[in-house]
Protein backbone atom coordinates (compact mmCIF):
# COMPACT_ATOMS: atom_id res chain seq x y z
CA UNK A 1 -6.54 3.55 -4.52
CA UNK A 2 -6.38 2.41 -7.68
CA UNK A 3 -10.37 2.87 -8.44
CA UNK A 4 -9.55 6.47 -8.79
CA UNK A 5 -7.48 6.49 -10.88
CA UNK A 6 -7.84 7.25 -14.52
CA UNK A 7 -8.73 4.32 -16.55
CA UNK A 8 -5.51 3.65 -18.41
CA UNK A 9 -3.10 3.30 -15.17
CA UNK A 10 -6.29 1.53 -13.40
CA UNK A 11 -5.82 -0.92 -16.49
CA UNK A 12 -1.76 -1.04 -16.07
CA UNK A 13 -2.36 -1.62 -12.31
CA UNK A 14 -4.70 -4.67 -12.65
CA UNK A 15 -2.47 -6.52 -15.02
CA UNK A 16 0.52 -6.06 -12.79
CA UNK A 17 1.40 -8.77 -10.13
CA UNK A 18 -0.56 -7.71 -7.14
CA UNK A 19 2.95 -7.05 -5.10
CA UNK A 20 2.97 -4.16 -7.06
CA UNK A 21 0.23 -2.59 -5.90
CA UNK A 22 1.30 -2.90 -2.27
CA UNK A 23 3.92 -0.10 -3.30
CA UNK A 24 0.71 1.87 -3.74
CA UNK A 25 -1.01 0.44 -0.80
CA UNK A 26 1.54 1.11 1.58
CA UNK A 27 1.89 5.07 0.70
CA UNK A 28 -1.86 5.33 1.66
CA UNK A 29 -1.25 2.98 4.33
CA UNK A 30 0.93 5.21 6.21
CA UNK A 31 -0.85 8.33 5.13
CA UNK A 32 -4.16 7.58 6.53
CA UNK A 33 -2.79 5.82 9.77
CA UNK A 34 -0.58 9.16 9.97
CA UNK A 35 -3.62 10.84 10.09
CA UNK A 36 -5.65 8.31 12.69
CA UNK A 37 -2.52 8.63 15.27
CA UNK A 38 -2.96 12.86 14.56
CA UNK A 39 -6.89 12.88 14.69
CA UNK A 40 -6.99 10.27 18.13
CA UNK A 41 -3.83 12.88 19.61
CA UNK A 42 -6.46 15.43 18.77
CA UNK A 43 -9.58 14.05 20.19
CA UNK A 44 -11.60 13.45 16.87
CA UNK A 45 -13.12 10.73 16.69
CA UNK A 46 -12.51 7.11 14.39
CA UNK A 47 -13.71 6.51 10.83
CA UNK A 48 -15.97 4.43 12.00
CA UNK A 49 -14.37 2.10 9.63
CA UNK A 50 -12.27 -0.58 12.39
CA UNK A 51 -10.73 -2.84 9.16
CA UNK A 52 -8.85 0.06 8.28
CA UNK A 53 -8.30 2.33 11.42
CA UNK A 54 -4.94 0.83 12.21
CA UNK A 55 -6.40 -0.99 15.43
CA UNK A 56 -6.56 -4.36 13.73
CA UNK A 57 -3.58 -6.41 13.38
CA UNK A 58 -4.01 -7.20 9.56
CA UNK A 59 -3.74 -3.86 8.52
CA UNK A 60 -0.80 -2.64 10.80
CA UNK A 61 2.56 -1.09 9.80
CA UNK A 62 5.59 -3.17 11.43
CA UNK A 63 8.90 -3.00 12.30
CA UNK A 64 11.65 -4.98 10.62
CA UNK A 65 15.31 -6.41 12.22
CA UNK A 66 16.82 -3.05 10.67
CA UNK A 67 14.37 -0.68 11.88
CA UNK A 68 13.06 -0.27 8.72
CA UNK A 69 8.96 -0.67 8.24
CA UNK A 70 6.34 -2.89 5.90
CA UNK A 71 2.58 -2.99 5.72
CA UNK A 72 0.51 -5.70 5.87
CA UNK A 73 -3.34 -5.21 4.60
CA UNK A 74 -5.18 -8.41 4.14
CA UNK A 75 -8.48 -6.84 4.28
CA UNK A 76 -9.64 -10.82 2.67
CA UNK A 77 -9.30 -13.11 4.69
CA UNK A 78 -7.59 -14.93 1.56
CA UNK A 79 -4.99 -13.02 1.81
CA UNK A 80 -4.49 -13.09 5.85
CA UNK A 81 -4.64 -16.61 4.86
CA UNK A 82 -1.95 -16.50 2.45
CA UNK A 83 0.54 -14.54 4.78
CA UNK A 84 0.19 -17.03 7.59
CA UNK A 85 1.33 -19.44 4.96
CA UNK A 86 4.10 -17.58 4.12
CA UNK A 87 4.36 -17.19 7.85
CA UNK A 88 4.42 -20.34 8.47
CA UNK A 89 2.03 -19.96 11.38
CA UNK A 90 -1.09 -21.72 10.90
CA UNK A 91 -1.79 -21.22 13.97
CA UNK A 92 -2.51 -17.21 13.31
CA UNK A 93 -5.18 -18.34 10.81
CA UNK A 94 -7.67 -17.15 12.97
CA UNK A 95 -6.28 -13.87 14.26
CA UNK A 96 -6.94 -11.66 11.87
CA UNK A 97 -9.34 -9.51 13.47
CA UNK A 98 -7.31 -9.37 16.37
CA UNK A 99 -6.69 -5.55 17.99
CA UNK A 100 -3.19 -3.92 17.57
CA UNK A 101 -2.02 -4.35 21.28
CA UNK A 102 -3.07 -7.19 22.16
CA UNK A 103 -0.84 -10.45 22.68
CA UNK A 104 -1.75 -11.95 19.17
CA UNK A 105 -0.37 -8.65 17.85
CA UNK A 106 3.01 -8.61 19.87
CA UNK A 107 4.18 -12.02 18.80
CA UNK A 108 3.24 -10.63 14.75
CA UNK A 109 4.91 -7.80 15.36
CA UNK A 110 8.10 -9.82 16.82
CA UNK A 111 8.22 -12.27 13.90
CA UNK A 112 8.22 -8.87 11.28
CA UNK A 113 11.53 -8.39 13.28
CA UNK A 114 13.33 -11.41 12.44
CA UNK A 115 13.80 -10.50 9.10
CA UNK A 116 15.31 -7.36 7.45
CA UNK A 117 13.38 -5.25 5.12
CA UNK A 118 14.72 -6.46 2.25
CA UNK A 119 14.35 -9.96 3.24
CA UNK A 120 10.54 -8.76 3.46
CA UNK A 121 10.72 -7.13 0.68
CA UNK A 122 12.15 -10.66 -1.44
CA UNK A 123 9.55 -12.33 0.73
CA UNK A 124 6.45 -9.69 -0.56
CA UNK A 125 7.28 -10.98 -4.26
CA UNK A 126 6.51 -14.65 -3.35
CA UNK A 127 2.73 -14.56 -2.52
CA UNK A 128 -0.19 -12.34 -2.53
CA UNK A 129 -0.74 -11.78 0.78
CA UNK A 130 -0.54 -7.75 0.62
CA UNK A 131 2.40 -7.35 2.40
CA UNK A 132 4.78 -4.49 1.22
CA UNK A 133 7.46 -2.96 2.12
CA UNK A 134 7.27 0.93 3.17
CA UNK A 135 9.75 2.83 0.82
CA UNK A 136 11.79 5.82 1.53
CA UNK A 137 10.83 9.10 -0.57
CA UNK A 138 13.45 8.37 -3.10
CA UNK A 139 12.92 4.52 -3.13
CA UNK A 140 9.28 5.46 -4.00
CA UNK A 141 10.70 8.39 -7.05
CA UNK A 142 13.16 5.39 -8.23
CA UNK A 143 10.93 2.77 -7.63
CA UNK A 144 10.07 0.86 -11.59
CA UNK A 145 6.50 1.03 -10.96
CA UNK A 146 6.22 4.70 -9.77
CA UNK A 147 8.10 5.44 -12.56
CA UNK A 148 5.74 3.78 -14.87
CA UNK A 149 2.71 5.73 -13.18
CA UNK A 150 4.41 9.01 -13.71
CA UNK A 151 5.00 7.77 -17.54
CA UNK A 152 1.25 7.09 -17.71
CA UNK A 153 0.24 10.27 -15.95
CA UNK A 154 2.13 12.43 -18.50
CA UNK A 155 1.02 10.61 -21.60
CA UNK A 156 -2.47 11.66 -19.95
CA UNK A 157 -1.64 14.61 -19.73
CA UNK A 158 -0.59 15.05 -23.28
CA UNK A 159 -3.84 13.94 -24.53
């Protein structure tokens, strides 16, 4: 979330391409819908926010052909826009509030498996639709632009 952060890697963040910042949206991604499947196992209730609960199939984690994982969060519909262009699939332009679940959802989630992850992750480069691919721990540690962040963090640090 990059409007916490401290000014100077807010700064560095903005004037990187936005693919970048998926890197950083898909961590939180899968941390907070980690934490929606945990609270719904344990009876607690929603956010109360539905755009971001994982229930809505533009902001959904999905499967690749290798059974490895990327995020998609086009909150704008600019951006939902902008993947069904790189889709292909005009005819998804208007499913973007679609529920995870439902048929809309299942023939997404099928296309996200025609592709590997790295041909996602070639693909996530190409427009900003805020599709990511979800990294391993030690893709994220080699990853150039959590390297950067950690850079930033301890020039912070030193000041």
């Amino acid at each position: 979330m990059a409007w916490l952060l401290p000014n100077k890697i807010n700064t560095e963040i903005q004037n990187r391409p936005r693919h970048l910042f998926g890197y950083c949206t898909c961590w939180c991604h899968g941390y907070f819908l980690g934490n929606h499947d945990s609270y719904k196992k344990a009876g607690i209730s929603e956010t109360g926010i539905p755009e971001i609960s994982g229930t809505r199939i533009n902001y959904a984690i999905y499967e690749t052909k290798d059974q490895r994982y990327v995020t998609l969060v086009p909150l704008k519909e600019k951006f939902w826009q902008n993947f069904c262009k790189l889709a292909g699939k005009t005819e998804w332009q208007g499913w973007m509030s679609k529920q995870v679940g439902s048929a809309e959802y299942t023939e997404v989630a099928a296309f996200f498996k025609t592709k590997t992850w790295s041909e996602w992750y070639v693909l996530s480069t190409k427009i900003d639709c805020c599709l990511a691919p979800v990294l391993t721990a030690h893709e994220r540690n080699e990853h150039p632009f959590f390297i950067h962040l950690k850079k930033d963090k301890r020039e912070l640090d030193d000041i």
